[in-house]
C-alpha atoms as a PDB file:
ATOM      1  CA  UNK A   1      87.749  94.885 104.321  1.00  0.00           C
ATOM      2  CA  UNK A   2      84.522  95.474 106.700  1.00  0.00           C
ATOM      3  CA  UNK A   3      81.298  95.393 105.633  1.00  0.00           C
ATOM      4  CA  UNK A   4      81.288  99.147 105.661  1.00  0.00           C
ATOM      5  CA  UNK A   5      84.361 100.007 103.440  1.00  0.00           C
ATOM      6  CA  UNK A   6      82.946  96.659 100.927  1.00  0.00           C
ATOM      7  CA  UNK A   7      79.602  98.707 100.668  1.00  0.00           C
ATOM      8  CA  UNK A   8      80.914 102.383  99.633  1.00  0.00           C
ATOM      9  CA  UNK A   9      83.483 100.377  97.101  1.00  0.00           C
ATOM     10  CA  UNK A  10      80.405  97.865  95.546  1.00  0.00           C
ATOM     11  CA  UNK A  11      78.283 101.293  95.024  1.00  0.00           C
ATOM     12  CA  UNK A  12      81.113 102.958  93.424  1.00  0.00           C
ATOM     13  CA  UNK A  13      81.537  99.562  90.972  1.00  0.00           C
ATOM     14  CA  UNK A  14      77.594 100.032  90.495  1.00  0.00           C
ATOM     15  CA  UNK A  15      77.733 103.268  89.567  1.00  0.00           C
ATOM     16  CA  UNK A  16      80.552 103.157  87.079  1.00  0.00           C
ATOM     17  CA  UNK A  17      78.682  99.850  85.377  1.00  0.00           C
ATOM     18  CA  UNK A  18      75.338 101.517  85.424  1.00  0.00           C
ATOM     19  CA  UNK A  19      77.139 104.752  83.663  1.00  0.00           C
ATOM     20  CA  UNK A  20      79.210 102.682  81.201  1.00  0.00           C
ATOM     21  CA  UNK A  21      78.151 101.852  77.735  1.00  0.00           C
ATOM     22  CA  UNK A  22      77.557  98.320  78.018  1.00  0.00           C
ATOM     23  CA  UNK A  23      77.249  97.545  81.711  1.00  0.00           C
ATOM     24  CA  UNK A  24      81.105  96.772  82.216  1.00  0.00           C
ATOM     25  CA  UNK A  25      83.218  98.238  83.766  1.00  0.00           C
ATOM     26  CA  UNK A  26      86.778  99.278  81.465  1.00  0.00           C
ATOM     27  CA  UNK A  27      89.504 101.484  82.278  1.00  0.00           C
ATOM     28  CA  UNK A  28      88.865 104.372  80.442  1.00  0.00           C
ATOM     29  CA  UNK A  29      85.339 104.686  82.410  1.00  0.00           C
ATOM     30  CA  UNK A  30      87.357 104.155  85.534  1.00  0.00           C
ATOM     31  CA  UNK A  31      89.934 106.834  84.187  1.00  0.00           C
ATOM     32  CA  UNK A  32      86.955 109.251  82.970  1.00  0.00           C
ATOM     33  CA  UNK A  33      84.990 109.051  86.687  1.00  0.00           C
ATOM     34  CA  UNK A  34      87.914 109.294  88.912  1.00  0.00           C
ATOM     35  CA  UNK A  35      88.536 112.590  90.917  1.00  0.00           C
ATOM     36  CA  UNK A  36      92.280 112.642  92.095  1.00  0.00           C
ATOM     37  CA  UNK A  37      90.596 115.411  95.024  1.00  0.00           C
ATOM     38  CA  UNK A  38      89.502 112.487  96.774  1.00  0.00           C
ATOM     39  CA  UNK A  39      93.089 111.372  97.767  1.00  0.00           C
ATOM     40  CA  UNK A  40      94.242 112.706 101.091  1.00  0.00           C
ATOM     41  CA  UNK A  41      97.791 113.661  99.847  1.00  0.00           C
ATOM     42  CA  UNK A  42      96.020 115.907  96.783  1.00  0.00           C
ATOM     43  CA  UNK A  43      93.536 117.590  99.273  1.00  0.00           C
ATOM     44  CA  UNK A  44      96.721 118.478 101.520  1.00  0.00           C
ATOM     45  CA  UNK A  45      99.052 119.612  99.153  1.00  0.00           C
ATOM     46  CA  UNK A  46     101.488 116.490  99.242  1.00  0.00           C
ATOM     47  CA  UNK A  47     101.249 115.301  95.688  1.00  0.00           C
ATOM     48  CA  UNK A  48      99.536 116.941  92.421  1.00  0.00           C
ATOM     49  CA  UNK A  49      95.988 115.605  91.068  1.00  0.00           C
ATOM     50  CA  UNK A  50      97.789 114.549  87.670  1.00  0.00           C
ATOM     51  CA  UNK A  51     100.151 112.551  89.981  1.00  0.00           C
ATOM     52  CA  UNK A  52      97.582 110.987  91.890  1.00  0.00           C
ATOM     53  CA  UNK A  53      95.368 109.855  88.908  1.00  0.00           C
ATOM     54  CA  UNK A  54      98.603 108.479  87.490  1.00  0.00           C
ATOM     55  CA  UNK A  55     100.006 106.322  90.202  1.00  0.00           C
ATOM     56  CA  UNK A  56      95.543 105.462  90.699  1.00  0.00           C
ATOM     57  CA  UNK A  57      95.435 104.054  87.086  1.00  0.00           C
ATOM     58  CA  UNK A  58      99.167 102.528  86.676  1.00  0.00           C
ATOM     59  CA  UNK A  59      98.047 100.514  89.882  1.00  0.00           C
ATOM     60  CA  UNK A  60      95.446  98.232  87.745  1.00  0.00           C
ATOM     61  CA  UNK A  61      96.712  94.853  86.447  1.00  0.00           C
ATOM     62  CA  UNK A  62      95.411  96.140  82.825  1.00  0.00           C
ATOM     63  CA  UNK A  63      96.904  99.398  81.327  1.00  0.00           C
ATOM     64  CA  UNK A  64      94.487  98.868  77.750  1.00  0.00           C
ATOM     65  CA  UNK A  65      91.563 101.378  78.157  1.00  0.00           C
ATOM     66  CA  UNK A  66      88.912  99.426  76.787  1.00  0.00           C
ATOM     67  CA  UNK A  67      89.783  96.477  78.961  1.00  0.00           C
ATOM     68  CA  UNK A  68      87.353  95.281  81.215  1.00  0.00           C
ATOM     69  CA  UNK A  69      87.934  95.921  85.317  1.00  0.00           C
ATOM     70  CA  UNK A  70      86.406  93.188  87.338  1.00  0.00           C
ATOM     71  CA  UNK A  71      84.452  93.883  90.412  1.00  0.00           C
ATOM     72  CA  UNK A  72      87.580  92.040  92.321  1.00  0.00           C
ATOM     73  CA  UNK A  73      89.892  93.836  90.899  1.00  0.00           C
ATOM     74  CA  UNK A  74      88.662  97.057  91.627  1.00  0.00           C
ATOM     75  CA  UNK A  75      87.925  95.867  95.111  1.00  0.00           C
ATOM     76  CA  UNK A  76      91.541  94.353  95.676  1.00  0.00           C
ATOM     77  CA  UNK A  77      92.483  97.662  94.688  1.00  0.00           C
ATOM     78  CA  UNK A  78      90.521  99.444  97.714  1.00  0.00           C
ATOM     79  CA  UNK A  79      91.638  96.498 100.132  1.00  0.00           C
ATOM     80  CA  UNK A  80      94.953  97.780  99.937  1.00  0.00           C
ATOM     81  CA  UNK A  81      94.241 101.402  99.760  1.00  0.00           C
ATOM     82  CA  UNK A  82      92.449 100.496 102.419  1.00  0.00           C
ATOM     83  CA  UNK A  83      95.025  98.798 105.101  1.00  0.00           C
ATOM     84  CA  UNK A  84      96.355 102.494 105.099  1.00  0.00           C
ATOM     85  CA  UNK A  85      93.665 104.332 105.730  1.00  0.00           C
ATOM     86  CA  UNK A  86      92.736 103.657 109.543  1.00  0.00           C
ATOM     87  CA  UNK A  87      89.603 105.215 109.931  1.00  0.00           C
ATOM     88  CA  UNK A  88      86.478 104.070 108.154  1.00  0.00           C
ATOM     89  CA  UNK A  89      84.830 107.739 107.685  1.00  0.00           C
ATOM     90  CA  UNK A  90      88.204 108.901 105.813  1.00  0.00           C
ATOM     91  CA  UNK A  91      88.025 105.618 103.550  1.00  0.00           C
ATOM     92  CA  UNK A  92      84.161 105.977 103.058  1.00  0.00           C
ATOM     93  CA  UNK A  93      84.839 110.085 102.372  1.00  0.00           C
ATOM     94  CA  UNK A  94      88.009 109.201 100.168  1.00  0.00           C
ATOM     95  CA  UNK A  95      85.733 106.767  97.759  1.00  0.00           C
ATOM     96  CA  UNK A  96      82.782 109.230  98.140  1.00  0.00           C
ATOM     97  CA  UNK A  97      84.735 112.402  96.755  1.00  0.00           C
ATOM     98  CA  UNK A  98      86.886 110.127  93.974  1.00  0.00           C
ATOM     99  CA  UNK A  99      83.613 108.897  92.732  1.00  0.00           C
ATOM    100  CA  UNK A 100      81.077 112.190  93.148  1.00  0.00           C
ATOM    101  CA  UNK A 101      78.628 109.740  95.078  1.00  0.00           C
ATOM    102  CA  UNK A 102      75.830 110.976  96.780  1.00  0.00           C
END
């Protein structure tokens, strides 16, 4: 991942720690931030957003809401996502709109 794509996904970690109750990251505040509009498929009509936040949270190694996401994890998560999106501005737009940053 370039330093571009690791910068959007650390500020979306920071901003689901710095909303969370304790400073960690779980699931459930994962779950509770997430906006399925941000994936290209919903925003074209390809897939529902119920699908898309489905197949988004089934994709985590932990499945127990109150279990704590790691910073790798969630960034292993976008490397991946990432090796299919080519271009950095739809990767950097994707994280922006499933996250409401800025």
């Amino acid at each position: 991942m370039n330093a571009g794509r690791e910068a959007i996904v650390k500020k979306a970690y920071e901003t689901l720690a710095a909303n969370s109750e304790n400073g960690s990251v779980c699931l459930d505040d994962i779950a509770k931030a997430y906006d399925a509009n941000g994936d290209p498929d919903v925003f074209s009509g390809k897939r529902s957003e119920e699908d898309s936040f489905m197949e988004f949270l089934s994709l985590f190694d932990t499945q127990v809401k109150e279990s704590v996401v790691s910073y790798e994890e969630f960034r292993a998560y976008f490397s991946d996502i990432g090796a299919l999106v080519e271009d950095d501005g739809h990767f950097e737009k994707g994280i922006k709109t499933s996250f409401k940053l800025e």
